[in-house]
PDB file of N, CA and C in Angstrom:
ATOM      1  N   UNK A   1      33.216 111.269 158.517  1.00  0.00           N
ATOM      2  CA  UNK A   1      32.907 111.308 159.931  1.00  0.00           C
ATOM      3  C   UNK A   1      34.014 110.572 160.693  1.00  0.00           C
ATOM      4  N   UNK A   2      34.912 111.199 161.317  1.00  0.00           N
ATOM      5  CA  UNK A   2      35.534 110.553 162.045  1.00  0.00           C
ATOM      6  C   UNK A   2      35.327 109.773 162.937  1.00  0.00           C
ATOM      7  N   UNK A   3      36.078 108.443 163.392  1.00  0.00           N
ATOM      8  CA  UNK A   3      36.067 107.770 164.192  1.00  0.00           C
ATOM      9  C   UNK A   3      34.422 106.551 163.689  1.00  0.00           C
ATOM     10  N   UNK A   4      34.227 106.410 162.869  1.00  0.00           N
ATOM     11  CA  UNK A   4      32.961 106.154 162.120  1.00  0.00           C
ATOM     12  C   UNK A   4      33.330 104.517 162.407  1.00  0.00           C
ATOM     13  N   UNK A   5      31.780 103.716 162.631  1.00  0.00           N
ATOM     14  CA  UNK A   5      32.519 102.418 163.249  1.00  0.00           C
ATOM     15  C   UNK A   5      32.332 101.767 161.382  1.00  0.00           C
ATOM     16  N   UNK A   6      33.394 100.759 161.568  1.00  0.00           N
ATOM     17  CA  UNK A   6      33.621 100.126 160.597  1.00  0.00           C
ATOM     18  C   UNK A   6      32.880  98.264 160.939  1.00  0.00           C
ATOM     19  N   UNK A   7      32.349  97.723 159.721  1.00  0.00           N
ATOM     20  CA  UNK A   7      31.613  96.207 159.474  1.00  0.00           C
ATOM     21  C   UNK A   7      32.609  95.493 158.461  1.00  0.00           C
ATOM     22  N   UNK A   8      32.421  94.456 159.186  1.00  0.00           N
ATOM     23  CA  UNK A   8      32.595  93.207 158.244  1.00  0.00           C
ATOM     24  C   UNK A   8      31.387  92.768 157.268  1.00  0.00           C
ATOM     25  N   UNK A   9      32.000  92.167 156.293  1.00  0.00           N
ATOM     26  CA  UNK A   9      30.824  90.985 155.384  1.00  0.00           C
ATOM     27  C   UNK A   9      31.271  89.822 155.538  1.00  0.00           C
ATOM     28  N   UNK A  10      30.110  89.503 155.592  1.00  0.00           N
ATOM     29  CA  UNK A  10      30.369  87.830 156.692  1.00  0.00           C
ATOM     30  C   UNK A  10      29.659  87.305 155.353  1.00  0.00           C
ATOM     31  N   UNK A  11      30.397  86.325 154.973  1.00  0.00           N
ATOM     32  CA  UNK A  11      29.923  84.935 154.092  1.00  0.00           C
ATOM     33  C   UNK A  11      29.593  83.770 155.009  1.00  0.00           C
ATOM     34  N   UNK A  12      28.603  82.718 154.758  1.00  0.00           N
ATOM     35  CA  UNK A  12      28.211  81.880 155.530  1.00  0.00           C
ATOM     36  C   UNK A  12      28.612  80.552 154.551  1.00  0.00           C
ATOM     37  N   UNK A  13      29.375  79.344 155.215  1.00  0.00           N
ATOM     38  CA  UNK A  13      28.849  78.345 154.088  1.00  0.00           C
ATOM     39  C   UNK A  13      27.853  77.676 154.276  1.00  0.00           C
ATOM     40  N   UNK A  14      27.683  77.020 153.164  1.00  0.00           N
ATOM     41  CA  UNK A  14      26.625  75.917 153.626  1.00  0.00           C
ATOM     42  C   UNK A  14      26.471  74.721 152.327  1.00  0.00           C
ATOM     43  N   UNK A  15      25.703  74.148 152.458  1.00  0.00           N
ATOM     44  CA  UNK A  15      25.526  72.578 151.458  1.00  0.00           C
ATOM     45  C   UNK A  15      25.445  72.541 150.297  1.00  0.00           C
ATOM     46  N   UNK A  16      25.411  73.646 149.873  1.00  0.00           N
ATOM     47  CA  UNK A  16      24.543  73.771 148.456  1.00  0.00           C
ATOM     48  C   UNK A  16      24.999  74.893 147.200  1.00  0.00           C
ATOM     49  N   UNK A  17      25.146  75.938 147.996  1.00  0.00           N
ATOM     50  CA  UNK A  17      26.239  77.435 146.706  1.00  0.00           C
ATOM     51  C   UNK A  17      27.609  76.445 146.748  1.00  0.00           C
ATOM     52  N   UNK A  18      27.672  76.131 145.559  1.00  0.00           N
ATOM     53  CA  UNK A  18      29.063  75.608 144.898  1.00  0.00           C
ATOM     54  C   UNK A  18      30.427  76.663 145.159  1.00  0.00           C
ATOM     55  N   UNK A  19      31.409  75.828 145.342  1.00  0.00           N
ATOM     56  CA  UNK A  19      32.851  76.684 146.065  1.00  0.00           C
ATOM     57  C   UNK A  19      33.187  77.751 145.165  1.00  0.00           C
ATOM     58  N   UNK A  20      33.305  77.187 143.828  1.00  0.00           N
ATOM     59  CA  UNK A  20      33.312  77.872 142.700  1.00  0.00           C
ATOM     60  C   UNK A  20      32.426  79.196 142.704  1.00  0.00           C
ATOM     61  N   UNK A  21      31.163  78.885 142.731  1.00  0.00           N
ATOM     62  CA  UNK A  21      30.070  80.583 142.870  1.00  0.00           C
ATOM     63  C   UNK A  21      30.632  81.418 144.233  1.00  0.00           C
ATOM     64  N   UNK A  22      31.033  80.708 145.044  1.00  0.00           N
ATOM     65  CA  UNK A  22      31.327  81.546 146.258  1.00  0.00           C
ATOM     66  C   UNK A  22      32.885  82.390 145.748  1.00  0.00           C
ATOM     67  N   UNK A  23      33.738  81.696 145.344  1.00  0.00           N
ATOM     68  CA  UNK A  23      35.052  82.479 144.521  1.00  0.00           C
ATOM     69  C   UNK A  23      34.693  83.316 144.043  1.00  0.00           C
ATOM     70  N   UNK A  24      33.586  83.170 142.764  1.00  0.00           N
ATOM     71  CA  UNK A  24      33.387  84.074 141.543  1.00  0.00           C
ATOM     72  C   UNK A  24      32.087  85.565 142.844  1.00  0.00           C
ATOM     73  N   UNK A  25      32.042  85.509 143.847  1.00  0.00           N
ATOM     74  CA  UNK A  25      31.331  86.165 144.490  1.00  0.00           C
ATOM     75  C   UNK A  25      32.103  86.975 145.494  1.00  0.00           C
ATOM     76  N   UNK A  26      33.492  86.341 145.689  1.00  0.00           N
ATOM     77  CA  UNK A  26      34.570  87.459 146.621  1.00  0.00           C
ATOM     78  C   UNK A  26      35.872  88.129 145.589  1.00  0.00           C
ATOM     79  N   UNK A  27      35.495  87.585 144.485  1.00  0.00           N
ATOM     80  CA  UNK A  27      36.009  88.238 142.982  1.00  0.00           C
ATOM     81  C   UNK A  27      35.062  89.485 143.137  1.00  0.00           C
ATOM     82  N   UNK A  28      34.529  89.222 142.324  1.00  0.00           N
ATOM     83  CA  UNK A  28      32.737  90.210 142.083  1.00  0.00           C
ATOM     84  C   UNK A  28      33.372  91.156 142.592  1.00  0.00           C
ATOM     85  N   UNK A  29      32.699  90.987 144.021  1.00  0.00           N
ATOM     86  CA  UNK A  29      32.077  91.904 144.778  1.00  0.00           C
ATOM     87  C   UNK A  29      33.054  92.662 146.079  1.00  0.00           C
ATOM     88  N   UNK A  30      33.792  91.465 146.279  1.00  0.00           N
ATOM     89  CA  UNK A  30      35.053  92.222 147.124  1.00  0.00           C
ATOM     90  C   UNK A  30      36.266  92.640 147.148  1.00  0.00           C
ATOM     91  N   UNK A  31      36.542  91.631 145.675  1.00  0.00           N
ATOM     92  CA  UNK A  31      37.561  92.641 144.813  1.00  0.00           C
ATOM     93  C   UNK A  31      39.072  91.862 145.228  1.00  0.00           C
ATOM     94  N   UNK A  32      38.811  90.813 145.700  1.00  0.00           N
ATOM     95  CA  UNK A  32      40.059  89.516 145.346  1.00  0.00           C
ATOM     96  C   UNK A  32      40.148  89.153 144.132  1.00  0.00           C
ATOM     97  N   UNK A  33      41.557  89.137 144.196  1.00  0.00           N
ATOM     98  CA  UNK A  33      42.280  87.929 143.348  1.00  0.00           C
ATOM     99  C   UNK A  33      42.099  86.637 143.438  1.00  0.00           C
ATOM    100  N   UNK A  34      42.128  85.661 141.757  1.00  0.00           N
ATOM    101  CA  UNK A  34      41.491  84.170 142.114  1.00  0.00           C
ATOM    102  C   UNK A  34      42.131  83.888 143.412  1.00  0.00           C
ATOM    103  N   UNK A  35      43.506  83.521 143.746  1.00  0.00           N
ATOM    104  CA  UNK A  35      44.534  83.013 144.650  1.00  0.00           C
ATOM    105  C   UNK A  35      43.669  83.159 146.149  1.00  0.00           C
ATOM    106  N   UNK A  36      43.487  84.611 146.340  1.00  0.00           N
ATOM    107  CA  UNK A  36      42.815  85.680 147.506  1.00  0.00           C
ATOM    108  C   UNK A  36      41.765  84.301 147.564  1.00  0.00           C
ATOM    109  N   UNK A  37      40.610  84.604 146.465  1.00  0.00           N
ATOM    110  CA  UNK A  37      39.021  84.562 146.923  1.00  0.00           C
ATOM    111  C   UNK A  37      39.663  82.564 146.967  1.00  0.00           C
ATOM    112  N   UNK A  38      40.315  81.642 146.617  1.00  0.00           N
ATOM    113  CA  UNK A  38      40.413  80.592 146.972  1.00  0.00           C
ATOM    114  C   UNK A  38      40.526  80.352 148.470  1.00  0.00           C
ATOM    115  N   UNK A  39      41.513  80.934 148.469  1.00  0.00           N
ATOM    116  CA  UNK A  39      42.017  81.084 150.445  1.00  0.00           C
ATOM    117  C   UNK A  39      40.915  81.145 151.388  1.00  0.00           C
ATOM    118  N   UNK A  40      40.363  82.322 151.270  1.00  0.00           N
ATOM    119  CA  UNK A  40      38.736  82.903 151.876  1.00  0.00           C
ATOM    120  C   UNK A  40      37.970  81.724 151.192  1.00  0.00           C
ATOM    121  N   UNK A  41      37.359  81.179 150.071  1.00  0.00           N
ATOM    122  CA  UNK A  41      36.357  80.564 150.187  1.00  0.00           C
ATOM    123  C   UNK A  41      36.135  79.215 151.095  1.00  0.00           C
ATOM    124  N   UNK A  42      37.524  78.826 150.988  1.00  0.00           N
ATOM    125  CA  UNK A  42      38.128  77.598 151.868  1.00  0.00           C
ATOM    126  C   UNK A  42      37.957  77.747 153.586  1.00  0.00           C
ATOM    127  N   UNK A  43      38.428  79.379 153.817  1.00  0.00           N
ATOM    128  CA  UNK A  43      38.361  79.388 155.302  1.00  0.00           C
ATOM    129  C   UNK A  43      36.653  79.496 155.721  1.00  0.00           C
ATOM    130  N   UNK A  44      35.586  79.989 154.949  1.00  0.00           N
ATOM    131  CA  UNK A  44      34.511  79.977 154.948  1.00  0.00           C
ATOM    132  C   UNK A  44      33.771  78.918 155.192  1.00  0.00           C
ATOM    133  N   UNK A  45      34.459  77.510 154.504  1.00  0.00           N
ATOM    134  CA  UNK A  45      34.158  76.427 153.782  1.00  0.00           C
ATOM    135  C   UNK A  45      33.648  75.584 155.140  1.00  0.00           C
ATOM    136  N   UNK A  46      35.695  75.759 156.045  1.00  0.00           N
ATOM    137  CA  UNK A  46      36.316  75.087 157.099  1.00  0.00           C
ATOM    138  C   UNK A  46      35.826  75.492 157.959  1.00  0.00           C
ATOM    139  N   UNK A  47      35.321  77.005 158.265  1.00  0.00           N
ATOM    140  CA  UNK A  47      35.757  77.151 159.625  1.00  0.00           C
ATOM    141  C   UNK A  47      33.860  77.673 159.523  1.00  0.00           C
ATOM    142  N   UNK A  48      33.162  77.897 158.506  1.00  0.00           N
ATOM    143  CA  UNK A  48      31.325  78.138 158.675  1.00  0.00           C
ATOM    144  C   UNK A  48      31.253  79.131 158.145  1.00  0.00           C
ATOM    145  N   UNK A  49      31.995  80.425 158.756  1.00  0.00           N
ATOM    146  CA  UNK A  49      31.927  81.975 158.046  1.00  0.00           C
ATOM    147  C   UNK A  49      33.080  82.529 158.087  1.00  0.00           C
ATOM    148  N   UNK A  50      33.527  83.310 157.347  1.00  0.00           N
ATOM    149  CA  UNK A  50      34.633  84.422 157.053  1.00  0.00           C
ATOM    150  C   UNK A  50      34.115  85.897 157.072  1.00  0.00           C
ATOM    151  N   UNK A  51      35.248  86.584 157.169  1.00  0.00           N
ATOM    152  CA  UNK A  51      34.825  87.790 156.025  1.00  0.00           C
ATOM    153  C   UNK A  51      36.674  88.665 155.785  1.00  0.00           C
ATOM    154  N   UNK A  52      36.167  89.362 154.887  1.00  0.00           N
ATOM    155  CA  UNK A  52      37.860  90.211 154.419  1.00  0.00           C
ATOM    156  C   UNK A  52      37.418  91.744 154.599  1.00  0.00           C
ATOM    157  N   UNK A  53      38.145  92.108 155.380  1.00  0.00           N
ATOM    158  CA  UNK A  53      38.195  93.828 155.094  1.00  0.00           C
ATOM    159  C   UNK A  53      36.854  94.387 156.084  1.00  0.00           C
ATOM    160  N   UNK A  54      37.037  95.240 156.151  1.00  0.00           N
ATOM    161  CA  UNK A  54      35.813  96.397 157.097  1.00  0.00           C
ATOM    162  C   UNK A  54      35.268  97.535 156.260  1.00  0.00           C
ATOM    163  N   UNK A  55      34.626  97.720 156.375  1.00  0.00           N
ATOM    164  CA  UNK A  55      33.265  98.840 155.706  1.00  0.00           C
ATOM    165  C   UNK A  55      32.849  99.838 156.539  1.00  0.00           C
ATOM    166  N   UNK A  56      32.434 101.041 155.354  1.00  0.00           N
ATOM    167  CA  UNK A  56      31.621 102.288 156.504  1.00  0.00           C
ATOM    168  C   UNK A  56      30.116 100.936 156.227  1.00  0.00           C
ATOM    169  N   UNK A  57      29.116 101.265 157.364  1.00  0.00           N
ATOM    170  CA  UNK A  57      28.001 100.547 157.433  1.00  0.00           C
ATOM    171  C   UNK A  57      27.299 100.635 155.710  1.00  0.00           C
ATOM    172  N   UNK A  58      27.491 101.823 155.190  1.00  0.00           N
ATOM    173  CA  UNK A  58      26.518 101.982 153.778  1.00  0.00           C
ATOM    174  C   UNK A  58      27.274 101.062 153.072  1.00  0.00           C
ATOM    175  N   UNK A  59      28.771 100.916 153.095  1.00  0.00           N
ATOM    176  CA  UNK A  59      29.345  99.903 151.791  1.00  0.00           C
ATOM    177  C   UNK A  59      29.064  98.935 152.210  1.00  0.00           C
ATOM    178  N   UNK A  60      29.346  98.284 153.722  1.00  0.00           N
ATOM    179  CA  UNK A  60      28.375  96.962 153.838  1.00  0.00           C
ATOM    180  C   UNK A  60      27.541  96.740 153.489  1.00  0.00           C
ATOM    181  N   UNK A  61      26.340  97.295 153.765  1.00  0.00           N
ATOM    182  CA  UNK A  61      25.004  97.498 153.565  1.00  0.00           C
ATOM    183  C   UNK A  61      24.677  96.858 152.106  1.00  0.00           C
ATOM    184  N   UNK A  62      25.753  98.147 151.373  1.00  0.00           N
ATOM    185  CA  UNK A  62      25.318  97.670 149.676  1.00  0.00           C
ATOM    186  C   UNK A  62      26.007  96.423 149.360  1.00  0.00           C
ATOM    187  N   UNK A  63      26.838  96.251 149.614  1.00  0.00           N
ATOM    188  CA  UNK A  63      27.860  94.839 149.159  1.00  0.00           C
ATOM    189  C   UNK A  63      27.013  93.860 149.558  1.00  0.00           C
ATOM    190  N   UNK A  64      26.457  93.407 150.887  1.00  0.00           N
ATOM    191  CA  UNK A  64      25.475  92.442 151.192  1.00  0.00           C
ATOM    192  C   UNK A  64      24.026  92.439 150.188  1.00  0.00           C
ATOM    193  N   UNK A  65      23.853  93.221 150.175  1.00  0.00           N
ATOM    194  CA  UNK A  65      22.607  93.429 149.248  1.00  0.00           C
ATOM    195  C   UNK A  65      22.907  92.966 147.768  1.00  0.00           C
ATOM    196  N   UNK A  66      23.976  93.481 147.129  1.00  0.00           N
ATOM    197  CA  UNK A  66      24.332  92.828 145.929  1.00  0.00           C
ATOM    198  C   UNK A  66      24.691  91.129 146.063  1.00  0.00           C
ATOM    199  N   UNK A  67      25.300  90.801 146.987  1.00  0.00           N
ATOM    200  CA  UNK A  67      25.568  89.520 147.209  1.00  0.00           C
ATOM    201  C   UNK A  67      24.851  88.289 147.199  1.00  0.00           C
ATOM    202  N   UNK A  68      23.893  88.971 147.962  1.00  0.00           N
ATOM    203  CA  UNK A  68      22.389  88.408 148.496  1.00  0.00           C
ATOM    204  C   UNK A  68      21.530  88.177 146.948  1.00  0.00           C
ATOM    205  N   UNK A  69      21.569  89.411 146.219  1.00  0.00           N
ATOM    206  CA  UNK A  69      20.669  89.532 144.908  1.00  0.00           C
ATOM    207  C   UNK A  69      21.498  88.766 143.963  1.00  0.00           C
ATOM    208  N   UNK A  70      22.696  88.733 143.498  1.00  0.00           N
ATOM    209  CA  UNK A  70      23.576  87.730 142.533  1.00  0.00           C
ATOM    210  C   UNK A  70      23.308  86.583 143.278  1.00  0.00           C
ATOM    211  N   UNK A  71      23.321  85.939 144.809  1.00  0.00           N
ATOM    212  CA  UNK A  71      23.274  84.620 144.924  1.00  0.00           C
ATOM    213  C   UNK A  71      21.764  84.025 144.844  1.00  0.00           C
ATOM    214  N   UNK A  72      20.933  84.945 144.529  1.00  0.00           N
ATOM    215  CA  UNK A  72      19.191  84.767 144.581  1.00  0.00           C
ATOM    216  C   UNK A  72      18.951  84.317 143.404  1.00  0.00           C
ATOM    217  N   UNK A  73      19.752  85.577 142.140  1.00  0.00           N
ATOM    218  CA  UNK A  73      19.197  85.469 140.608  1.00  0.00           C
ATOM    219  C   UNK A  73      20.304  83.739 139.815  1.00  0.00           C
ATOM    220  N   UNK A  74      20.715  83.592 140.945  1.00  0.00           N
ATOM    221  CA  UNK A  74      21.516  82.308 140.135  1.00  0.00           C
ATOM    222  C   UNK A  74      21.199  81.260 141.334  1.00  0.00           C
ATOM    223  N   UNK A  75      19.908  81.231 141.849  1.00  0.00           N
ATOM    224  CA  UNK A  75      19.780  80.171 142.767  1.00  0.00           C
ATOM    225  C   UNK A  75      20.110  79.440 143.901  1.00  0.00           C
ATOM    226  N   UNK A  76      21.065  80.459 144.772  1.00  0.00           N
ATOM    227  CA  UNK A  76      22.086  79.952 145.492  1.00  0.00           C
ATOM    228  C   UNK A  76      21.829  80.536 146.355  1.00  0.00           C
ATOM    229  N   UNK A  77      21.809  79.533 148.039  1.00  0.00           N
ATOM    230  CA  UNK A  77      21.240  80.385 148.925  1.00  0.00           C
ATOM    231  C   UNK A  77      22.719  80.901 150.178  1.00  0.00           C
ATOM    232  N   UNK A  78      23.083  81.407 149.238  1.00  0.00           N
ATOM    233  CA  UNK A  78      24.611  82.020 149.980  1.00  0.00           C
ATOM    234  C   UNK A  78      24.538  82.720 151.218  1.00  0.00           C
ATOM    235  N   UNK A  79      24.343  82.800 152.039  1.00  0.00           N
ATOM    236  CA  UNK A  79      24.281  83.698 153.503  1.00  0.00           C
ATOM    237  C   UNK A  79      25.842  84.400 153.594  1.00  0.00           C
ATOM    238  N   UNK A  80      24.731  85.737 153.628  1.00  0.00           N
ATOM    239  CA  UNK A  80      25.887  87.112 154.096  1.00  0.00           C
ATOM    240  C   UNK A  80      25.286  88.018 154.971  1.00  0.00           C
ATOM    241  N   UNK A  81      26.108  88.065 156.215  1.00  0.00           N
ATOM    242  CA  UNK A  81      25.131  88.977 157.365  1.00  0.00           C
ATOM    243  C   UNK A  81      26.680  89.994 157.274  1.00  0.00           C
ATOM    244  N   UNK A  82      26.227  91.022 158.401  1.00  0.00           N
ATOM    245  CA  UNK A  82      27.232  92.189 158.917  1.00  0.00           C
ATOM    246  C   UNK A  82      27.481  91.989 160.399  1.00  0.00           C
ATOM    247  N   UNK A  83      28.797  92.366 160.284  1.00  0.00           N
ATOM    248  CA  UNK A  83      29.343  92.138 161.744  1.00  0.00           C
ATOM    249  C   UNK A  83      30.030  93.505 162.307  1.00  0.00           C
ATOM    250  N   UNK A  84      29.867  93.679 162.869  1.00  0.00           N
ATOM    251  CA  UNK A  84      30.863  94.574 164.033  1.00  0.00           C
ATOM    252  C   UNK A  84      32.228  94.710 163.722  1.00  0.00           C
ATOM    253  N   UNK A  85      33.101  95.444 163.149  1.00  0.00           N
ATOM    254  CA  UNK A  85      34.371  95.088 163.171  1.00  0.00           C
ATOM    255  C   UNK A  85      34.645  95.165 164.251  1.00  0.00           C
ATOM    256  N   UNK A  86      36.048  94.629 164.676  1.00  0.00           N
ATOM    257  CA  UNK A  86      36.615  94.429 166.252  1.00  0.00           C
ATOM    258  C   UNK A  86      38.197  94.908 165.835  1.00  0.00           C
TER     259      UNK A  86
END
């Protein structure tokens, strides 16, 4: 579909998902390199939320959903919403 709007995945930090699970989670799932997902987990860390790259709404959709379910089944209350790309 042309002209199809494109989303971000927004990572949230917060007190408690270890820096480390958040790396091994923009590895995973978004498909960085260690070097990459260090950079991003840090700007997440610093600045509250990040995100890398834009999505049709369904790959968002699913990527958050997996994110959400890996940071659930290992205890970690990782926040990932969708944004608007700009």
């Amino acid at each position: 579909m042309p002209n199809e709007p494109l989303y971000n995945v927004v990572l949230h930090n917060d007190d408690v998902t270890p820096m480390e699970f958040v790396v091994q989670v923009l590895q995973r799932f978004i498909g960085l390199d260690y070097e990459e997902a260090i950079k991003l987990m840090l700007r997440i860390h610093h600045e509250g939320k990040a995100s890398h790259g834009a999505y049709t709404l369904e790959q968002a959709e699913a990527t958050i959903a997996g994110i959400l379910a890996f940071a659930h089944e290992h205890n970690h209350p990782l926040g990932c919403t969708l944004e608007e790309a700009r």
